[in-house]
Protein backbone atom coordinates (compact mmCIF):
# COMPACT_ATOMS: atom_id res chain seq x y z
CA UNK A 1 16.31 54.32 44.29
CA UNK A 2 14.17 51.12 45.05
CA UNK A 3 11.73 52.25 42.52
CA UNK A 4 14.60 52.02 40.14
CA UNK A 5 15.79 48.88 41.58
CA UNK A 6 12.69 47.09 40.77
CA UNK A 7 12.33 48.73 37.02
CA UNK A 8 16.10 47.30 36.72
CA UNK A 9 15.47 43.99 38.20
CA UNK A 10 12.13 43.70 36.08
CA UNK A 11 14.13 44.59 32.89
CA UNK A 12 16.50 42.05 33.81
CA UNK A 13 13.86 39.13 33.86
CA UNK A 14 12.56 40.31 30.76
CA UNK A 15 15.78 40.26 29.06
CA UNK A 16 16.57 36.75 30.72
CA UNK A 17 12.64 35.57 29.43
CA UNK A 18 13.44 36.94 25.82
CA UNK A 19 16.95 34.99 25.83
CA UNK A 20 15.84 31.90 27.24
CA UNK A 21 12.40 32.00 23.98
CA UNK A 22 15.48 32.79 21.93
CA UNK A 23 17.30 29.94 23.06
CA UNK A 24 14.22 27.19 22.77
CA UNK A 25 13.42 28.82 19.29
CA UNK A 26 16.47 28.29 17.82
CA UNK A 27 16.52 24.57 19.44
CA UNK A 28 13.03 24.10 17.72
CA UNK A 29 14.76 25.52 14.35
CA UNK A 30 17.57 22.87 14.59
CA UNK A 31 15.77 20.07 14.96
CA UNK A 32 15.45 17.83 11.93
CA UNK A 33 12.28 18.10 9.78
CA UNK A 34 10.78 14.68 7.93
CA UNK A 35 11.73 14.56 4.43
CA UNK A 36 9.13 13.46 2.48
CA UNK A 37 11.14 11.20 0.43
CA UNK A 38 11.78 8.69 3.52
CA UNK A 39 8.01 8.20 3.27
CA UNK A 40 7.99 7.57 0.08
CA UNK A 41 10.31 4.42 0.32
CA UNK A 42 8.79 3.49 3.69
CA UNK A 43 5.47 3.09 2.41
CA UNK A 44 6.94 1.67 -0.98
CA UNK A 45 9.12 -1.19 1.54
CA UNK A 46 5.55 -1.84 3.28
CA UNK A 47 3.89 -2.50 -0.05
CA UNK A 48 6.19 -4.59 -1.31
CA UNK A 49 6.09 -6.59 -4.14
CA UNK A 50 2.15 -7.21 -5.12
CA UNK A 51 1.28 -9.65 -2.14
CA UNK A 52 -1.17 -8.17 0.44
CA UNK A 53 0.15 -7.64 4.42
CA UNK A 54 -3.58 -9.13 5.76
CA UNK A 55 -4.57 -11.86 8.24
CA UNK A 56 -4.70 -14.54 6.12
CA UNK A 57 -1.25 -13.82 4.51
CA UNK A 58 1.14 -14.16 7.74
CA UNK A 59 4.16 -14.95 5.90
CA UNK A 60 4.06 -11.07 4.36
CA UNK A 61 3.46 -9.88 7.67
CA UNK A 62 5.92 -11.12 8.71
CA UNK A 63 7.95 -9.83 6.16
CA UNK A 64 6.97 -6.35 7.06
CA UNK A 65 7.11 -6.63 10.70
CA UNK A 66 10.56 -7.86 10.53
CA UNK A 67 11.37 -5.10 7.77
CA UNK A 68 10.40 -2.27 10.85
CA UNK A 69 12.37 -4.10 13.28
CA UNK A 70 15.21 -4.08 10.66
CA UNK A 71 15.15 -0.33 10.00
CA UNK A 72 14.32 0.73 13.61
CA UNK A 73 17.62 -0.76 14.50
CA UNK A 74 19.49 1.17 11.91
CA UNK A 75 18.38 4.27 14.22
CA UNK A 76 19.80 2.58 17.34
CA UNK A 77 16.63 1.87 18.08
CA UNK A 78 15.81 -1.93 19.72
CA UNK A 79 12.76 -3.84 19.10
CA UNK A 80 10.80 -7.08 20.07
CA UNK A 81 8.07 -8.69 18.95
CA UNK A 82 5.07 -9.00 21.14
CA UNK A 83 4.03 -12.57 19.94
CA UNK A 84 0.72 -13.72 20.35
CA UNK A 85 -1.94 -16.40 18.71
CA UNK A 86 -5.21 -16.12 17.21
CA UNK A 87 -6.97 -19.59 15.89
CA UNK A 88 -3.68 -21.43 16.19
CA UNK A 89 -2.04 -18.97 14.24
CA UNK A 90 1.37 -16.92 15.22
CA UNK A 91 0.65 -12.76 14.84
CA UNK A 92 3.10 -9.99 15.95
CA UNK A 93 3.13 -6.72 17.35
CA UNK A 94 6.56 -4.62 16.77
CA UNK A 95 7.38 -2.61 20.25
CA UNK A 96 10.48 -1.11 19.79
CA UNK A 97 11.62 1.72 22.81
CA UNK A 98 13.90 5.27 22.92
CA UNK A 99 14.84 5.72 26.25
CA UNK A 100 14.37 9.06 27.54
CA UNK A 101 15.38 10.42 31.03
CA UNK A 102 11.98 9.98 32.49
CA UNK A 103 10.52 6.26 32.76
CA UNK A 104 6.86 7.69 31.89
CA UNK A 105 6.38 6.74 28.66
CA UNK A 106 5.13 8.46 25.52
CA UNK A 107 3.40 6.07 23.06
CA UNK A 108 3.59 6.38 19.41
CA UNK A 109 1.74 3.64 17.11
CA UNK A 110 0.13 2.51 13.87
CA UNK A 111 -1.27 -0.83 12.00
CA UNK A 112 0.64 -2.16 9.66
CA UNK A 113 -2.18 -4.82 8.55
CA UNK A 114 -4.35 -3.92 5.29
CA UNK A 115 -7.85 -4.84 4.68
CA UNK A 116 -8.51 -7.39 2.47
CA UNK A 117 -6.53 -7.92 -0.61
CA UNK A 118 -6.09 -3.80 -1.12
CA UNK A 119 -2.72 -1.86 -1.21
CA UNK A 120 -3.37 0.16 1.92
CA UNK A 121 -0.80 2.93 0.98
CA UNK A 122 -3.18 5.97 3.16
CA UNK A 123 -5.00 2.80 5.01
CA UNK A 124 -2.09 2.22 6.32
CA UNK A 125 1.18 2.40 5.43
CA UNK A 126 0.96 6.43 5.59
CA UNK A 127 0.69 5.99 9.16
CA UNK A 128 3.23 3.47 9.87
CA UNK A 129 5.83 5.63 7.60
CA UNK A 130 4.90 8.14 9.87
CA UNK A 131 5.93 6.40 13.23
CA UNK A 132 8.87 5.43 11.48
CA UNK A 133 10.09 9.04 10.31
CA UNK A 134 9.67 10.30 13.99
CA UNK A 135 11.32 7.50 15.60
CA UNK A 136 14.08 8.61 13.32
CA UNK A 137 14.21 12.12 13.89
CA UNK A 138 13.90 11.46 17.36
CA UNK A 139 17.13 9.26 17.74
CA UNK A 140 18.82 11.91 16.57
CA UNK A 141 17.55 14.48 19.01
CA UNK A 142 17.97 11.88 22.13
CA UNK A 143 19.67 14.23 24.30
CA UNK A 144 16.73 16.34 24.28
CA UNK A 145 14.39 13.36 25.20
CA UNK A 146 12.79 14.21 28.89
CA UNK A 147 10.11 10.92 27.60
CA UNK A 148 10.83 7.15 27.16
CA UNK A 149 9.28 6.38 23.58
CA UNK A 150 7.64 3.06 22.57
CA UNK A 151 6.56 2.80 18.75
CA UNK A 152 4.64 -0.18 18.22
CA UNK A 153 3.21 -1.53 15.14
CA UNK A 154 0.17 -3.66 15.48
CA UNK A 155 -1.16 -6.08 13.48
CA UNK A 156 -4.97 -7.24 13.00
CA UNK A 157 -6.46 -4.00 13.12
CA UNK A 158 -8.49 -4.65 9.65
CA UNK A 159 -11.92 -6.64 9.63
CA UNK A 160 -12.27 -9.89 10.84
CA UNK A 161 -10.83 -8.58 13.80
CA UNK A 162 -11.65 -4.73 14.70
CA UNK A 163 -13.66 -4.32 17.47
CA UNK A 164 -11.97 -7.52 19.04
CA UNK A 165 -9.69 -8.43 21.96
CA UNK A 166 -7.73 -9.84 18.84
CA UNK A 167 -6.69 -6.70 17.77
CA UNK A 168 -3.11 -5.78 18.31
CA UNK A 169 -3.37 -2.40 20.07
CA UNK A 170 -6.03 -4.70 22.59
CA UNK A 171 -2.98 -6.68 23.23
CA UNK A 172 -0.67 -4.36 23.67
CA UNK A 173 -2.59 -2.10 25.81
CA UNK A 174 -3.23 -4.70 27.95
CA UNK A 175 -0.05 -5.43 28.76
CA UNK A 176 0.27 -1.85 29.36
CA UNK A 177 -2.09 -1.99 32.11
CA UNK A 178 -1.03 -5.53 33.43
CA UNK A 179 2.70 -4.42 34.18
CA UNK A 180 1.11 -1.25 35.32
CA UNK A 181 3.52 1.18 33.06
CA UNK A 182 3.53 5.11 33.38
CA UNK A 183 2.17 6.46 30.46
CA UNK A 184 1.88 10.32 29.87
CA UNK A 185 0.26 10.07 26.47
CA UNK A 186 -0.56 7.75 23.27
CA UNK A 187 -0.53 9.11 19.59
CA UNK A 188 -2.10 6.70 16.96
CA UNK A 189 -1.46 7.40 13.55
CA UNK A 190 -3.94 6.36 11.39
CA UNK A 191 -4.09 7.49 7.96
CA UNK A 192 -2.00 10.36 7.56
CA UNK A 193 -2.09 10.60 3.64
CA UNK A 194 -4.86 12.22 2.27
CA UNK A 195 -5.81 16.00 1.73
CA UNK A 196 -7.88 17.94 -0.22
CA UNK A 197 -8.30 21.94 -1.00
CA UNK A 198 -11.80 20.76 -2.67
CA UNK A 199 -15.34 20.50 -0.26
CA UNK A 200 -15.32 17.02 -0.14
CA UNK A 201 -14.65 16.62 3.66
CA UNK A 202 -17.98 14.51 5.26
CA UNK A 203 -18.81 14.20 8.80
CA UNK A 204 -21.09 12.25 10.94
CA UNK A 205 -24.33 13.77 11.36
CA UNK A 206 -24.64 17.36 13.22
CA UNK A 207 -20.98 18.26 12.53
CA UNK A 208 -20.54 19.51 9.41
CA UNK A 209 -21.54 23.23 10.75
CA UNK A 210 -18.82 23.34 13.33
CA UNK A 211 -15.53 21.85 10.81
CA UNK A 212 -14.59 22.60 7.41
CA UNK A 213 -15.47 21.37 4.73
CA UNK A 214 -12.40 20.94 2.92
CA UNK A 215 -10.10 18.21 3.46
CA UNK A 216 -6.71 20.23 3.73
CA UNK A 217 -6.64 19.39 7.19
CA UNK A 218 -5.24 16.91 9.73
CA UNK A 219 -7.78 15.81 12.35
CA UNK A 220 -6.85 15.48 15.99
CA UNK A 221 -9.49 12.75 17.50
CA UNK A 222 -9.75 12.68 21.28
CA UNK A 223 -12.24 11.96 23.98
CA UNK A 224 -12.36 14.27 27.43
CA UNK A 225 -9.37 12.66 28.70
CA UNK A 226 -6.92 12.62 26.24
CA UNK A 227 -8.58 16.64 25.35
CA UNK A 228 -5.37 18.63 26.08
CA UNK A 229 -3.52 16.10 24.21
CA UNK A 230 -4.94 17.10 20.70
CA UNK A 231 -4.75 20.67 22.16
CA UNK A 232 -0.87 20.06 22.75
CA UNK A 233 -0.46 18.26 19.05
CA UNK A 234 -2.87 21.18 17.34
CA UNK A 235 -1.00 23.82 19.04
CA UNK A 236 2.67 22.58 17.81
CA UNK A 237 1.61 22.28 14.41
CA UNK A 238 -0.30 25.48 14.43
CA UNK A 239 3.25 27.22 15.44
CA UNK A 240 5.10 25.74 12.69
CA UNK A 241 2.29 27.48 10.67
CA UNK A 242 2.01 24.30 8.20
CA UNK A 243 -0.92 22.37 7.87
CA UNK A 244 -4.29 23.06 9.36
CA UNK A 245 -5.15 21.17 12.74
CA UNK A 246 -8.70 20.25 13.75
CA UNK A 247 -9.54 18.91 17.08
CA UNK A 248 -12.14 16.85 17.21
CA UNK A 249 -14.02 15.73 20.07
CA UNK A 250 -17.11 15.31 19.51
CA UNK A 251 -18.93 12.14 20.74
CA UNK A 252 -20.35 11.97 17.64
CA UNK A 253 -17.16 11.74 15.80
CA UNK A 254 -15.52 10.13 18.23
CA UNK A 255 -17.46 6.74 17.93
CA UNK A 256 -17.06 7.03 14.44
CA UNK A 257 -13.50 6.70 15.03
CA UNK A 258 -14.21 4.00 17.39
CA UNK A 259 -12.60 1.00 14.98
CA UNK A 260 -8.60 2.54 15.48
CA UNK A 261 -6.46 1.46 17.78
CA UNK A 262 -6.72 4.29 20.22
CA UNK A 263 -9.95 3.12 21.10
CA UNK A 264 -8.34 -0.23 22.98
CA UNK A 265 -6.27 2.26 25.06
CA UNK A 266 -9.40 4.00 26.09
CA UNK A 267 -10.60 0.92 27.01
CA UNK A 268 -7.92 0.91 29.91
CA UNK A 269 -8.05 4.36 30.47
CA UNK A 270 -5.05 4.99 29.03
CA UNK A 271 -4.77 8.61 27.68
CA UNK A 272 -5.08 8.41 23.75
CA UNK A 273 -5.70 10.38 20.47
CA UNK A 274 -5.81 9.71 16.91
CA UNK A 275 -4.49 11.55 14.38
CA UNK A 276 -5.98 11.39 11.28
CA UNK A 277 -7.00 12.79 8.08
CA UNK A 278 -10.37 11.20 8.60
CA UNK A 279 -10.21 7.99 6.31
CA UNK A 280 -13.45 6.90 4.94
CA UNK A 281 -15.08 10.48 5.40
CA UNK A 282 -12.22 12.28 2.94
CA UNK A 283 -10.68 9.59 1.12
CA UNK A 284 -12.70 7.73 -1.53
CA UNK A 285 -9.85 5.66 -2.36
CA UNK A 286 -10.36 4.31 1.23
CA UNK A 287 -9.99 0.64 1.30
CA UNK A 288 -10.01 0.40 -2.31
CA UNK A 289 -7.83 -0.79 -5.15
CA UNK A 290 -6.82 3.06 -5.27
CA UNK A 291 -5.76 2.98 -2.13
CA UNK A 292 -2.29 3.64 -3.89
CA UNK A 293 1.11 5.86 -3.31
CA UNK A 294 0.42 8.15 -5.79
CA UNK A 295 -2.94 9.08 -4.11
CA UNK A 296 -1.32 10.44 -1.02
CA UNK A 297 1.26 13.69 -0.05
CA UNK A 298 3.94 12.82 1.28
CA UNK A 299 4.83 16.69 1.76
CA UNK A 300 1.62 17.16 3.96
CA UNK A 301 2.73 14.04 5.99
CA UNK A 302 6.17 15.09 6.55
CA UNK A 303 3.77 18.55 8.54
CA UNK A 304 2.44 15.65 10.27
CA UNK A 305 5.42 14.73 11.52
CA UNK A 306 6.89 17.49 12.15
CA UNK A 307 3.96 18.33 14.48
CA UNK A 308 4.18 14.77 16.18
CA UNK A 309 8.22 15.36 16.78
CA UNK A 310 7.82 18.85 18.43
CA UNK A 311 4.75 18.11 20.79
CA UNK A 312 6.75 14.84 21.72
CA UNK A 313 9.79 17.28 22.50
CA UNK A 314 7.91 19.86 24.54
């Protein structure tokens, strides 16, 4: 009789285990997937009208930071600018915040800043139209939230100022670590646009043994820190059984990566990744007259996306 007891019992939990995988399945089948379209007009709204969203141009970025602000409010979603000078001269983050039921915060950013007088549609408006589609997606799934979410959108990541404390991730992660903020995890997107079935993926030296060499992938940069972050990411977007994730962590690769804005969270030791499609080592269109819509997939970013939204749901 006990020996049935337990058999019972233990058919019971397995029953209860299979309904409650049922349960969170159907949950992750209900949630809202990124339509590619959105990214097209996101990226097309960032671009604008022929003028280019760098340093010396403040007046059209301000135009686009006030643009982000404008549509992040449309998803209930409030914003301010984190205002700050660099040689007399007014720049802006955008930090807008989701409030979640649990005051450690999730981080989700991109640069909206182009180099030089290029279009910057992969470099980076690809990445910035992705923070916006999850912010999106996740308004609508609110109730499901367990993590406060800050987007930010930084400005002056682009030459004369990567690599400096002018950067706009430097000052925002800063004043992460001034007002002493729980942080869980930090997800930069930074150029999310480009893919290729063809062997034209590069690597730094040594590495080109261990990853593909095609560039129908998404990369997942990390350093030992922020490792079972890009394992969490890779893992969500290998269930959805999309797009191909790659985590790298390689200190090789890593501090090739080194000009994004994950490294100024680093800096802090705040726990950050990157993720990527590699930039400069894929995309020869990087920072480039080419650097145009029509050169990137919006399908493949929408994966992207997708991937961000469910490891952000977890």
């Amino acid at each position: 009789m006990k020996k049935y007891k337990i058999i019972q019992l233990a058919g019971q939990s397995f029953f209860s285990f299979m309904a409650v995988m049922a349960a969170s399945s159907a949950h992750a089948a209900a949630i809202k997937n990124a339509e590619p379209q959105n990214l097209t007009v996101y990226m097309e709204q960032l671009l604008g009208d022929g003028d280019y969203r760098n340093f010396k141009d403040v007046r059209e970025l301000n135009r686009v930071s006030s643009w982000i602000r404008e549509q992040m409010r449309l998803f209930g979603i409030p914003c301010q600018y984190q205002t700050y000078k660099v040689n007399d001269e007014a720049y802006r983050n955008v930090v807008c915040s989701l409030k979640g039921n649990s005051a450690e915060k999730i981080i989700v950013g991109a640069h909206y800043d182009v180099f030089e007088d290029k279009p910057g549609a992969d470099d980076n408006a690809s990445g910035v139209a992705g923070v916006i589609e999850t912010a999106r997606i996740l308004s609508a799934e609110k109730s499901s939230l367990k993590n406060t979410v800050d987007f930010v959108f930084y400005t002056l990541n682009e030459a004369p100022f990567s690599g400096t404390e002018d950067m706009g991730s430097y000052v925002h992660a800063k004043s992460i670590e001034k007002q002493n903020q729980m942080v869980k995890s930090i997800y930069i997107l930074e150029n999310i646009g480009y893919f290729d079935q063809n062997l034209v993926q590069e690597y730094p030296i040594g590495l080109k043994w261990i990853y593909p060499d095609h560039g129908n992938y998404i990369a997942a940069v990390g350093n030992l820190q922020s490792r079972e972050i890009t394992a969490g990411f890779c893992g969500a977007m290998k269930n959805l059984n999309q797009l191909q994730c790659e985590r790298l962590i390689a200190p090789s690769f890593v501090q090739a990566m080194d000009f994004s804005d994950h490294n100024n969270y680093w800096a802090f030791d705040l726990p950050a990744i990157v993720i990527t499609d590699t930039g400069v080592y894929r995309n020869k269109n990087y920072h480039t007259d080419k650097d145009t819509i029509d050169n990137v997939d919006v399908g493949k970013m929408g994966q992207v996306v997708n991937g961000l939204v469910q490891t952000i749901l977890k």
